[in-house]
PDB file of N, CA and C in Angstrom:
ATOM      1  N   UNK A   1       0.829  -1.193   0.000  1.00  0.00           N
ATOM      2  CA  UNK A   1       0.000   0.000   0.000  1.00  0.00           C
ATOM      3  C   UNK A   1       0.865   1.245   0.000  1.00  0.00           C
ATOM      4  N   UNK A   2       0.464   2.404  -0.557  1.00  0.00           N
ATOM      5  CA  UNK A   2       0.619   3.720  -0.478  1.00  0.00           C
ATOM      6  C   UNK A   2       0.900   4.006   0.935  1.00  0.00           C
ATOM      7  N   UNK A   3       1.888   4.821   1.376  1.00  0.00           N
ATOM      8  CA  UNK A   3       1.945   5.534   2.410  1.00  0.00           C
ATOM      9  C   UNK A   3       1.082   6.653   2.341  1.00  0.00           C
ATOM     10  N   UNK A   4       1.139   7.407   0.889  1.00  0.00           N
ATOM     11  CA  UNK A   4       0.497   8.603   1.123  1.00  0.00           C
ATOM     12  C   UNK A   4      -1.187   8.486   0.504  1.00  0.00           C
ATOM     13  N   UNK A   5      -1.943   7.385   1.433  1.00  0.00           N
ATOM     14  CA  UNK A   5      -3.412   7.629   0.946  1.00  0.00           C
ATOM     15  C   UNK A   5      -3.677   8.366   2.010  1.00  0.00           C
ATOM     16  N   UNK A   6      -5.167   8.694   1.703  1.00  0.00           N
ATOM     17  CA  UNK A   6      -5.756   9.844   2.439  1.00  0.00           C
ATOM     18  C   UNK A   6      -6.803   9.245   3.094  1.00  0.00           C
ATOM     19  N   UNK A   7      -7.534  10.296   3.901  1.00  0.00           N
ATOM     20  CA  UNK A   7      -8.388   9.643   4.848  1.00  0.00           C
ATOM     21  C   UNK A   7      -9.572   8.772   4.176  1.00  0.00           C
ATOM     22  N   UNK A   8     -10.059   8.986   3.619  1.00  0.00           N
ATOM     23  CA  UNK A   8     -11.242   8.547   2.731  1.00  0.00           C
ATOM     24  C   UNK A   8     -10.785   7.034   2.158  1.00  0.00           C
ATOM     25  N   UNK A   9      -9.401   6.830   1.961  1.00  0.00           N
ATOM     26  CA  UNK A   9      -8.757   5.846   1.371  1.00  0.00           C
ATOM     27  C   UNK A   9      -8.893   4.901   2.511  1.00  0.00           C
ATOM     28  N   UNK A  10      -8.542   5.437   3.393  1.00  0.00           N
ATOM     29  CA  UNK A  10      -8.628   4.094   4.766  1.00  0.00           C
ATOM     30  C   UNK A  10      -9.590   3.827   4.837  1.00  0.00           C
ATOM     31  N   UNK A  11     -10.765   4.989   5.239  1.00  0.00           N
ATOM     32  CA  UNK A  11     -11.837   4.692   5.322  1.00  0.00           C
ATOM     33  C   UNK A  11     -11.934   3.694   4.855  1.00  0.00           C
ATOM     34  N   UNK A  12     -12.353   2.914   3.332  1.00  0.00           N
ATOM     35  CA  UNK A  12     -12.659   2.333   2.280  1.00  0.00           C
ATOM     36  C   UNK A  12     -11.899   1.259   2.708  1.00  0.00           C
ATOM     37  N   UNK A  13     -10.931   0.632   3.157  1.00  0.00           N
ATOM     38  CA  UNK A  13     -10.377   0.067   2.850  1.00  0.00           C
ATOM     39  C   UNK A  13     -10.466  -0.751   4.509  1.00  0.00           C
ATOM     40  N   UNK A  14     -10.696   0.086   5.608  1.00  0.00           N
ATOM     41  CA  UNK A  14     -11.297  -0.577   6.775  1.00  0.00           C
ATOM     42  C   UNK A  14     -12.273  -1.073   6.896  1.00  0.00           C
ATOM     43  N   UNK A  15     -13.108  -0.451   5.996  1.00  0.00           N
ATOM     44  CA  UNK A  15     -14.637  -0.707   6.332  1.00  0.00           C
ATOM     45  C   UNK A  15     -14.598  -2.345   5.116  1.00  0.00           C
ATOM     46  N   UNK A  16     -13.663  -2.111   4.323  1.00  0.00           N
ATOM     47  CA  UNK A  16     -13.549  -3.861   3.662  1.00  0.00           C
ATOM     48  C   UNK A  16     -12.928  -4.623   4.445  1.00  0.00           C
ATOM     49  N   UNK A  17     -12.437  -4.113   5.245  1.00  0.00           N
ATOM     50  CA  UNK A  17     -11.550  -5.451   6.024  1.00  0.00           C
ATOM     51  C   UNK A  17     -13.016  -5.743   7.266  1.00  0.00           C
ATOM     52  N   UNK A  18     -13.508  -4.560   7.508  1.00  0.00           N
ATOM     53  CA  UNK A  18     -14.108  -5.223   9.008  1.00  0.00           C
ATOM     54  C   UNK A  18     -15.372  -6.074   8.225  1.00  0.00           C
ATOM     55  N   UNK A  19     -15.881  -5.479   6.894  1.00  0.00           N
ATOM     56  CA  UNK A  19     -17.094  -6.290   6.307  1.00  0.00           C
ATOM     57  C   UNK A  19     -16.614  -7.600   6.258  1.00  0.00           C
ATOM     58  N   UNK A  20     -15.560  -8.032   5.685  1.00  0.00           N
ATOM     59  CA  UNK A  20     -14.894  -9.230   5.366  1.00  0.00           C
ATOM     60  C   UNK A  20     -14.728 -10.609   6.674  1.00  0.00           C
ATOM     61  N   UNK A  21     -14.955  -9.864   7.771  1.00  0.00           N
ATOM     62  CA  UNK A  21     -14.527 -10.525   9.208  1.00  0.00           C
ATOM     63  C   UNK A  21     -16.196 -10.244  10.040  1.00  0.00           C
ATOM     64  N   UNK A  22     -16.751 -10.079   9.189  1.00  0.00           N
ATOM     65  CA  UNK A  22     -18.365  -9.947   9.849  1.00  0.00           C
ATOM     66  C   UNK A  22     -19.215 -11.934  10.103  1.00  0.00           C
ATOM     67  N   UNK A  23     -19.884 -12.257  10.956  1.00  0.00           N
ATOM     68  CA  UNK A  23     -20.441 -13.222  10.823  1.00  0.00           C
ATOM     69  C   UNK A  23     -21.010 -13.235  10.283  1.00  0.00           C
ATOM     70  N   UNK A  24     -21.314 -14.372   9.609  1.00  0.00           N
ATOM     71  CA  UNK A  24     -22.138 -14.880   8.476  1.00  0.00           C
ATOM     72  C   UNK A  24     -21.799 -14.677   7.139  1.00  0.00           C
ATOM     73  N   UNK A  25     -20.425 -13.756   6.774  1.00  0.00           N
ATOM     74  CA  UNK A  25     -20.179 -12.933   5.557  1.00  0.00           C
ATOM     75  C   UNK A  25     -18.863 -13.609   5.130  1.00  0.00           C
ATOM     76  N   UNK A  26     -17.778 -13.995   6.654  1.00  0.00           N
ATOM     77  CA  UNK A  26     -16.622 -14.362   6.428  1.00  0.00           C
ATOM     78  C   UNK A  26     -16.290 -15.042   7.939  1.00  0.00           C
ATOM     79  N   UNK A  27     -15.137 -14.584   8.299  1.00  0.00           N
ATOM     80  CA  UNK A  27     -14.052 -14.947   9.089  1.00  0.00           C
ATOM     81  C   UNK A  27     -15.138 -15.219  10.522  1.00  0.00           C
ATOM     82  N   UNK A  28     -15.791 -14.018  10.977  1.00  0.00           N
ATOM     83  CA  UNK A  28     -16.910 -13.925  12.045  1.00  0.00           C
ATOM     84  C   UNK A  28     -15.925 -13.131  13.247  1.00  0.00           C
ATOM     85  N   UNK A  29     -14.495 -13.009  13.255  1.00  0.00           N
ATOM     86  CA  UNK A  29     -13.689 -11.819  13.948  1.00  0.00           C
ATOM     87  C   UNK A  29     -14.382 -10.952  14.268  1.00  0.00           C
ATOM     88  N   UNK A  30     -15.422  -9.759  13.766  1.00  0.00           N
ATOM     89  CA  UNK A  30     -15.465  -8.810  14.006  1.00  0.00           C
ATOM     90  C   UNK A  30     -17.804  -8.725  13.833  1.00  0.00           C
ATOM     91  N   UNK A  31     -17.847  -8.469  15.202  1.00  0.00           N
ATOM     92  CA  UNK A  31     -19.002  -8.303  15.030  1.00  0.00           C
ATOM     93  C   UNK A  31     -19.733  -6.526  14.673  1.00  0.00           C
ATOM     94  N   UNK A  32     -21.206  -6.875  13.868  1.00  0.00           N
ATOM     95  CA  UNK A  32     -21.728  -5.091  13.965  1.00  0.00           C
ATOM     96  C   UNK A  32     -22.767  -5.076  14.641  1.00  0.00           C
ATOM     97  N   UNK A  33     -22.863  -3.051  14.770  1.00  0.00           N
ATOM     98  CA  UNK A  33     -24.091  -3.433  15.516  1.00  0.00           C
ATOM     99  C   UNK A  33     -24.993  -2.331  14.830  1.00  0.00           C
ATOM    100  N   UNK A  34     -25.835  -2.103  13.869  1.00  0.00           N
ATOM    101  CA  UNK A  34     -26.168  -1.207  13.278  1.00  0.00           C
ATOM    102  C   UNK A  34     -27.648  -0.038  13.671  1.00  0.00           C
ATOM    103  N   UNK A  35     -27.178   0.866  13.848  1.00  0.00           N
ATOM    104  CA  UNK A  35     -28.197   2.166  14.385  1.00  0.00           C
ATOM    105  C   UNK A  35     -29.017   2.298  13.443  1.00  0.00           C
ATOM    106  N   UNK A  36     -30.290   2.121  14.499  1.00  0.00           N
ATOM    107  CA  UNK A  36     -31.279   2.745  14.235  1.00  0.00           C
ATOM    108  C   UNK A  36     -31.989   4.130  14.512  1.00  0.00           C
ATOM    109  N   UNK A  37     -31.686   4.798  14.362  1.00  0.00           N
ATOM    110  CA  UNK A  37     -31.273   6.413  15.163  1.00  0.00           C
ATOM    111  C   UNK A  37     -31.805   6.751  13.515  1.00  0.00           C
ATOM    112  N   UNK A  38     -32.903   7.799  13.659  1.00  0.00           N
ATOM    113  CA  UNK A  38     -33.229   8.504  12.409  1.00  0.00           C
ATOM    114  C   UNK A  38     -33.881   9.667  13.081  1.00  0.00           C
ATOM    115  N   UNK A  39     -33.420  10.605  12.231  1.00  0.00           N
ATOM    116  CA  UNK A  39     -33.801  12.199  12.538  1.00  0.00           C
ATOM    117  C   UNK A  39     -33.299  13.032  11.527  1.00  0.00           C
ATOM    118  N   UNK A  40     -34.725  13.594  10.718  1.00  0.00           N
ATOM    119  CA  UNK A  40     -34.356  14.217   9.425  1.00  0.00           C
ATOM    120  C   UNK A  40     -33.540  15.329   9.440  1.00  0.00           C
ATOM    121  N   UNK A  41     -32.834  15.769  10.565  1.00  0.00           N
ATOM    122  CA  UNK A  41     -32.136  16.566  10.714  1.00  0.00           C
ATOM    123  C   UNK A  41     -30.188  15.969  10.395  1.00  0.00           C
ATOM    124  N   UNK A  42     -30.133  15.631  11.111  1.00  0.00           N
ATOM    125  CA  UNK A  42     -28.903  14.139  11.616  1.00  0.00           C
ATOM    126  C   UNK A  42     -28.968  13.301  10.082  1.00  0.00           C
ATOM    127  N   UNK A  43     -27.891  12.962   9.830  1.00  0.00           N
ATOM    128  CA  UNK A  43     -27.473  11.737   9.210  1.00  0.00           C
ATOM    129  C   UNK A  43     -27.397  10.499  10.363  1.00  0.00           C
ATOM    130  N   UNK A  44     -28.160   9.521   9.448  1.00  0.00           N
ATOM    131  CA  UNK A  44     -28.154   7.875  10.148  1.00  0.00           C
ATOM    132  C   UNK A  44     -26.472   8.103  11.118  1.00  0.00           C
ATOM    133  N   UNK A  45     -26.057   7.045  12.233  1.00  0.00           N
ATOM    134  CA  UNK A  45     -25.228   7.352  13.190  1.00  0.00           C
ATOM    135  C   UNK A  45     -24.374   5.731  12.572  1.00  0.00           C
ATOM    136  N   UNK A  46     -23.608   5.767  12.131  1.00  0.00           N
ATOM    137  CA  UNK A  46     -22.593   5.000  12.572  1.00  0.00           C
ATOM    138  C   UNK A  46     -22.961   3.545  12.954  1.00  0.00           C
ATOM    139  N   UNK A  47     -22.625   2.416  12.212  1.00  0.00           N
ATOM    140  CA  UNK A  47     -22.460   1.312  13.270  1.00  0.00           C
ATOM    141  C   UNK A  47     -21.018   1.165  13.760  1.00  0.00           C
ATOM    142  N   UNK A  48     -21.473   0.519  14.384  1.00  0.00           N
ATOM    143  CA  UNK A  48     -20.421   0.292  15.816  1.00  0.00           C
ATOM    144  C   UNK A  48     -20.287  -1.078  15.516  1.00  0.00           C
ATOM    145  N   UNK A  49     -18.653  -1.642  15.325  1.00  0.00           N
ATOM    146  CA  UNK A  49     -17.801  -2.611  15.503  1.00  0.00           C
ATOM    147  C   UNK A  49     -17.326  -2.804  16.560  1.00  0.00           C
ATOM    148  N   UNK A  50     -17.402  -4.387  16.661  1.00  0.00           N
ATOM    149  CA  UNK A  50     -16.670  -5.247  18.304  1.00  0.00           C
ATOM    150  C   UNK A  50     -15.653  -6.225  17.406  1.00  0.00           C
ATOM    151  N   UNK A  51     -14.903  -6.496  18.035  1.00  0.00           N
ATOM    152  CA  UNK A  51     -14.031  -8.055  18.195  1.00  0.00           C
ATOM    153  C   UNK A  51     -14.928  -8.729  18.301  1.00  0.00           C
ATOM    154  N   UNK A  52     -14.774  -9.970  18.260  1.00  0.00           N
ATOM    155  CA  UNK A  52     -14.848 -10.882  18.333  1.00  0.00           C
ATOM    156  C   UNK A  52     -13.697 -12.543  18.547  1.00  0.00           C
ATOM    157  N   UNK A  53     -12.920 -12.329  19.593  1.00  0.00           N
ATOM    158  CA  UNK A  53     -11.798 -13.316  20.105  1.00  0.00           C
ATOM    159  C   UNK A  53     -12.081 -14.604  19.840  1.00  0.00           C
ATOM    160  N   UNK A  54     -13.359 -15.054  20.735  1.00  0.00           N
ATOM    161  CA  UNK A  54     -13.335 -16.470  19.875  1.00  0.00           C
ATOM    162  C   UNK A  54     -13.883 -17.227  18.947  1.00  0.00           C
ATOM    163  N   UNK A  55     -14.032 -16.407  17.561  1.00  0.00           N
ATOM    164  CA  UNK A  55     -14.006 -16.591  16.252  1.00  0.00           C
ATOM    165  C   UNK A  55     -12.549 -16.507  15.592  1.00  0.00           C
ATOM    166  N   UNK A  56     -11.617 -15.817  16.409  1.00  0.00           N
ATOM    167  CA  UNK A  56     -10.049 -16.076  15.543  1.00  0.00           C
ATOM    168  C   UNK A  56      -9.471 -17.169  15.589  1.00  0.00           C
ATOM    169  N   UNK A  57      -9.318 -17.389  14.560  1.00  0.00           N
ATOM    170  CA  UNK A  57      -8.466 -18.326  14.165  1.00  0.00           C
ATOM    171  C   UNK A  57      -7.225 -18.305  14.745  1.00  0.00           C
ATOM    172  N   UNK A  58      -6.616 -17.435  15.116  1.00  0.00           N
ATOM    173  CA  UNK A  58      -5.065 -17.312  15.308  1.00  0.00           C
ATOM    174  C   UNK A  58      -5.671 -16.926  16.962  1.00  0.00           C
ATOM    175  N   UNK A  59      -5.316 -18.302  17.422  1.00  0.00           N
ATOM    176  CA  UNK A  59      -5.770 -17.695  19.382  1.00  0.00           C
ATOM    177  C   UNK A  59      -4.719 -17.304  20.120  1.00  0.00           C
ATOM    178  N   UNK A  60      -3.490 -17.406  19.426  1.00  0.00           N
ATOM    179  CA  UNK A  60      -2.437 -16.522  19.971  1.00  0.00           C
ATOM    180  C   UNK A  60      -2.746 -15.055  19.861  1.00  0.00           C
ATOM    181  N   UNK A  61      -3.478 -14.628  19.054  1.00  0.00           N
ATOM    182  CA  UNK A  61      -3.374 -12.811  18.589  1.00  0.00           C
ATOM    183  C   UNK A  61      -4.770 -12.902  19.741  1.00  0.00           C
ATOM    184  N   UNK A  62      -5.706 -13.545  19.835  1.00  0.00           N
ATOM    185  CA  UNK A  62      -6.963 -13.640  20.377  1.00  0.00           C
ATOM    186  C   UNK A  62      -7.215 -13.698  21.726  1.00  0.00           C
ATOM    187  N   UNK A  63      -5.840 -14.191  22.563  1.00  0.00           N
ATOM    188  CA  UNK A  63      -4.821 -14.268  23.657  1.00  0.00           C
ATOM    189  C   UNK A  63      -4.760 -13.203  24.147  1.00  0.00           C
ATOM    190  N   UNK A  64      -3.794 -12.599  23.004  1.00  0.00           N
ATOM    191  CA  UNK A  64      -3.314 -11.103  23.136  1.00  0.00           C
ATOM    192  C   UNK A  64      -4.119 -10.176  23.388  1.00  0.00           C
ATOM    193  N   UNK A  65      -5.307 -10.123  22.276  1.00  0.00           N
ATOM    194  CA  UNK A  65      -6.259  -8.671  22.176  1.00  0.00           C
ATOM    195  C   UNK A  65      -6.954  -8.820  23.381  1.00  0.00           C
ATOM    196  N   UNK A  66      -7.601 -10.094  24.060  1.00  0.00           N
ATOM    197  CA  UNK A  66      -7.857 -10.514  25.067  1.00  0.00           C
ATOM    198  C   UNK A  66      -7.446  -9.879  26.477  1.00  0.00           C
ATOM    199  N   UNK A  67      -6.569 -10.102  26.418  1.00  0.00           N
ATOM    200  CA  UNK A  67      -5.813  -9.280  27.779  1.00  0.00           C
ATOM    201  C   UNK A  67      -5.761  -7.691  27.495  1.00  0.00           C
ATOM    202  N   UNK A  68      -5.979  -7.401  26.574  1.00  0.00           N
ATOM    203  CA  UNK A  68      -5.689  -5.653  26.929  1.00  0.00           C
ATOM    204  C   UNK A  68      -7.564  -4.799  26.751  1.00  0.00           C
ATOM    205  N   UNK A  69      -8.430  -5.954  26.165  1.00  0.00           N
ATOM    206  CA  UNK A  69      -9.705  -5.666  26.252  1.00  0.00           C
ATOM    207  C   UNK A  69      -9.892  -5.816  28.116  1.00  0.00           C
ATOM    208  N   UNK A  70     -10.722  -4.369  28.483  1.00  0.00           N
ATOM    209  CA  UNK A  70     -11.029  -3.602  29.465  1.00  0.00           C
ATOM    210  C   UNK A  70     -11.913  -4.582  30.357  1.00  0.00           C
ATOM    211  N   UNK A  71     -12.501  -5.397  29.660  1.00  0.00           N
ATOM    212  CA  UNK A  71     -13.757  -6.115  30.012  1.00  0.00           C
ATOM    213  C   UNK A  71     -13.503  -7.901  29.400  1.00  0.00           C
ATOM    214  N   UNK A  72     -13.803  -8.803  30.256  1.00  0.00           N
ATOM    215  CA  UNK A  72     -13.677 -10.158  29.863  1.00  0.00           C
ATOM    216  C   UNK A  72     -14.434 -10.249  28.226  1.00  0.00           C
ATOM    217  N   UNK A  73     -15.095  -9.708  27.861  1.00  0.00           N
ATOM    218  CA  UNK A  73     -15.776  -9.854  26.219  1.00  0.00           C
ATOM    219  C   UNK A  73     -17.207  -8.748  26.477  1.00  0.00           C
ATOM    220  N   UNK A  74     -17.962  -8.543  25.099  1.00  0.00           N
ATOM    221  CA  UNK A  74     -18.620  -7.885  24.817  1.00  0.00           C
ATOM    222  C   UNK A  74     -20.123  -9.073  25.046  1.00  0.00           C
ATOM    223  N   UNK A  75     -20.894  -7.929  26.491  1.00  0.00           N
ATOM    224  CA  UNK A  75     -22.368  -8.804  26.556  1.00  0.00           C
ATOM    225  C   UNK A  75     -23.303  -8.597  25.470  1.00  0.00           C
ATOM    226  N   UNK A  76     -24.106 -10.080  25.463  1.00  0.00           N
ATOM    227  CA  UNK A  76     -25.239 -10.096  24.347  1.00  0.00           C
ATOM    228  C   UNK A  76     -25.495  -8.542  24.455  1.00  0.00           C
ATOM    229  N   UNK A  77     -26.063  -8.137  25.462  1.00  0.00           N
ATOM    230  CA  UNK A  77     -27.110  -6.941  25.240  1.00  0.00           C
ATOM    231  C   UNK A  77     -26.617  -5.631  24.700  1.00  0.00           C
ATOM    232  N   UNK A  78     -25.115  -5.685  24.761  1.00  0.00           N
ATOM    233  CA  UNK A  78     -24.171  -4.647  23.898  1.00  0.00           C
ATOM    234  C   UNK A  78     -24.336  -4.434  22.831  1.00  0.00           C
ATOM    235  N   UNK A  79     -24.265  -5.925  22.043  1.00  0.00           N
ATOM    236  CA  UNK A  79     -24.346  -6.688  20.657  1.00  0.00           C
ATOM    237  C   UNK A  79     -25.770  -5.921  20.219  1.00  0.00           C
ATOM    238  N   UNK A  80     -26.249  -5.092  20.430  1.00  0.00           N
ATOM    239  CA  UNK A  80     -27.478  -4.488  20.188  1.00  0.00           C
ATOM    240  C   UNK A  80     -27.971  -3.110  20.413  1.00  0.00           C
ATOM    241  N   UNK A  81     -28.591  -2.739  19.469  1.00  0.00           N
ATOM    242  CA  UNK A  81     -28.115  -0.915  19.351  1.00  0.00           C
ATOM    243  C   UNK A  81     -29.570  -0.481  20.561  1.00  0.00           C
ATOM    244  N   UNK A  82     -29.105   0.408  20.847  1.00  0.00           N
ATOM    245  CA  UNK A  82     -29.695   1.313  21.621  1.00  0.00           C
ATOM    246  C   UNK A  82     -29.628   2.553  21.860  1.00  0.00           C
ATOM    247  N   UNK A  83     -30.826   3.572  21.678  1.00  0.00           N
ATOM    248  CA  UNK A  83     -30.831   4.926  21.858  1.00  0.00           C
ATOM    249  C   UNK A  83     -31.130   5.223  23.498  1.00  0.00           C
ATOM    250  N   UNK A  84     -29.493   6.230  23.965  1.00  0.00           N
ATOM    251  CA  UNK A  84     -29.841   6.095  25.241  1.00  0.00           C
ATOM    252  C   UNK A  84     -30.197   7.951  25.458  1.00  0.00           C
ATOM    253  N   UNK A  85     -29.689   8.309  24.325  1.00  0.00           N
ATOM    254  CA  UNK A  85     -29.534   9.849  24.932  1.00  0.00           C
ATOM    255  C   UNK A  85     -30.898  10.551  23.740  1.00  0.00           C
ATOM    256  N   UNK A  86     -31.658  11.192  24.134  1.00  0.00           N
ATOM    257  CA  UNK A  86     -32.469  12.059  23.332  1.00  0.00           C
ATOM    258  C   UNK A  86     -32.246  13.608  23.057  1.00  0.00           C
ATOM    259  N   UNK A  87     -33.581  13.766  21.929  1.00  0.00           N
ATOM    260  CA  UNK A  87     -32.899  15.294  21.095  1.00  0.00           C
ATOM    261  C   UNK A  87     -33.242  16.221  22.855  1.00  0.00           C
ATOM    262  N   UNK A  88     -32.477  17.388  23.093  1.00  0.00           N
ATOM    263  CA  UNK A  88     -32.502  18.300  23.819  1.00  0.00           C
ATOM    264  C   UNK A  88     -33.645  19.172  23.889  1.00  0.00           C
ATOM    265  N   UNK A  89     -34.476  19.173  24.595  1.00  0.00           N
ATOM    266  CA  UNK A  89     -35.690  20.491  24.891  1.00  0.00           C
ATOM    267  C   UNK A  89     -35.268  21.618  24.375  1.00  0.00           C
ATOM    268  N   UNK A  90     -36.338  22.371  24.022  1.00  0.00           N
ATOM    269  CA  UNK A  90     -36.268  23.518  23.426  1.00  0.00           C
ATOM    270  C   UNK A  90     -36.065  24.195  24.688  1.00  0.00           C
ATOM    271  N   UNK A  91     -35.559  25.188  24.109  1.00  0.00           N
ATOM    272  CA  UNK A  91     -35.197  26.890  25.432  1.00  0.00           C
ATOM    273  C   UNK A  91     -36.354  27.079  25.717  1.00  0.00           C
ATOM    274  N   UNK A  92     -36.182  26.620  27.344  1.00  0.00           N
ATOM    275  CA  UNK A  92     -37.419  27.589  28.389  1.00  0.00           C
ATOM    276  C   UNK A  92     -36.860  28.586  28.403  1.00  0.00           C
ATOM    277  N   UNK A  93     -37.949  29.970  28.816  1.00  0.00           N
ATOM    278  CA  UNK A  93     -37.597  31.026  28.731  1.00  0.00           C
ATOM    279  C   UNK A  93     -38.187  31.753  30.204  1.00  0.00           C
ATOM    280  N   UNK A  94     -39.347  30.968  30.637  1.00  0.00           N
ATOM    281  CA  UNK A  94     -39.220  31.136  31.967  1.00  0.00           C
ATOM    282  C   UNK A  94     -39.508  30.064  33.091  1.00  0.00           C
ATOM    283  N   UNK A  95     -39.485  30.030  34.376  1.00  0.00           N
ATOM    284  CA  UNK A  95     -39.310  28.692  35.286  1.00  0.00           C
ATOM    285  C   UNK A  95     -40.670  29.249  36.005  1.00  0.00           C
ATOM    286  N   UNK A  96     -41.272  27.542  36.091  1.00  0.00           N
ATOM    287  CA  UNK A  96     -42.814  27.422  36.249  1.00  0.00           C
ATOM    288  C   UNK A  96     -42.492  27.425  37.614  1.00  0.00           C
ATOM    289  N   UNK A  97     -43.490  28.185  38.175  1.00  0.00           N
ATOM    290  CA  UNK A  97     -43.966  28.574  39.949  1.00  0.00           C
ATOM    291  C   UNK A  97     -43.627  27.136  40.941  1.00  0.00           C
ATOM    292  N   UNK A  98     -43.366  25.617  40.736  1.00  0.00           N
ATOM    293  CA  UNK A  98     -43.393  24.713  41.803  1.00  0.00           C
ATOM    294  C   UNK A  98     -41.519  24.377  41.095  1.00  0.00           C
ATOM    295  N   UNK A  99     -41.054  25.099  40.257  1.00  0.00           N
ATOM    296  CA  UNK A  99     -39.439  24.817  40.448  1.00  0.00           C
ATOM    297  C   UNK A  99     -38.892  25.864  40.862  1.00  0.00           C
ATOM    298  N   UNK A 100     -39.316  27.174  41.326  1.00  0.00           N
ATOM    299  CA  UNK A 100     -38.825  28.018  42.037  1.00  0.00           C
ATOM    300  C   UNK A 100     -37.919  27.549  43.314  1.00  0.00           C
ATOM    301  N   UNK A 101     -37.237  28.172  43.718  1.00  0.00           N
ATOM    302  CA  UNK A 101     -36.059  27.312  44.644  1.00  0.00           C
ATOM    303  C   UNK A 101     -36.348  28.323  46.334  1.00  0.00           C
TER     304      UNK A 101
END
């Protein structure tokens, strides 16, 4: 490879390696988790990629990534998208009589 590709180039070229290592598609290394987050304002959000350790083949590297992952592995309920944060209230402009302090 080029030393001098550009960002857009990786891009492209990560997003083939992690498709390639997806379950059911290939290798099964690398799991997704794809957002459902829509707001005609916002562009769709990103899925979110995990490891996957014991789908590698090579359990020496699987060993490795193993020990420096924060957490013993990624729980089912991770493995699954979720909206935790919502759009922001509009500007109050004045404070109703029972939040007076």
């Amino acid at each position: 490879m080029r030393a001098e590709q550009d960002e857009k180039d990786w891009q492209t070229v990560f997003r083939r390696v992690l498709q390639s290592g997806v379950a059911g598609q290939g290798s099964g290394v690398f799991g997704k988790v794809d957002s459902s987050y829509k707001d005609d304002n916002n562009p769709a959000a990103e899925a979110r990629w995990f490891y996957v350790p014991e789908m590698d083949c090579d359990q020496e590297r699987a060993s490795l990534i193993r020990s420096m992952m924060p957490r013993p592995g990624k729980r089912s309920v991770t493995k699954r998208y979720k909206q935790y944060y919502y759009q922001p209230l509009d500007k109050i402009s004045r404070w109703d009589p029972e939040d007076d302090l």
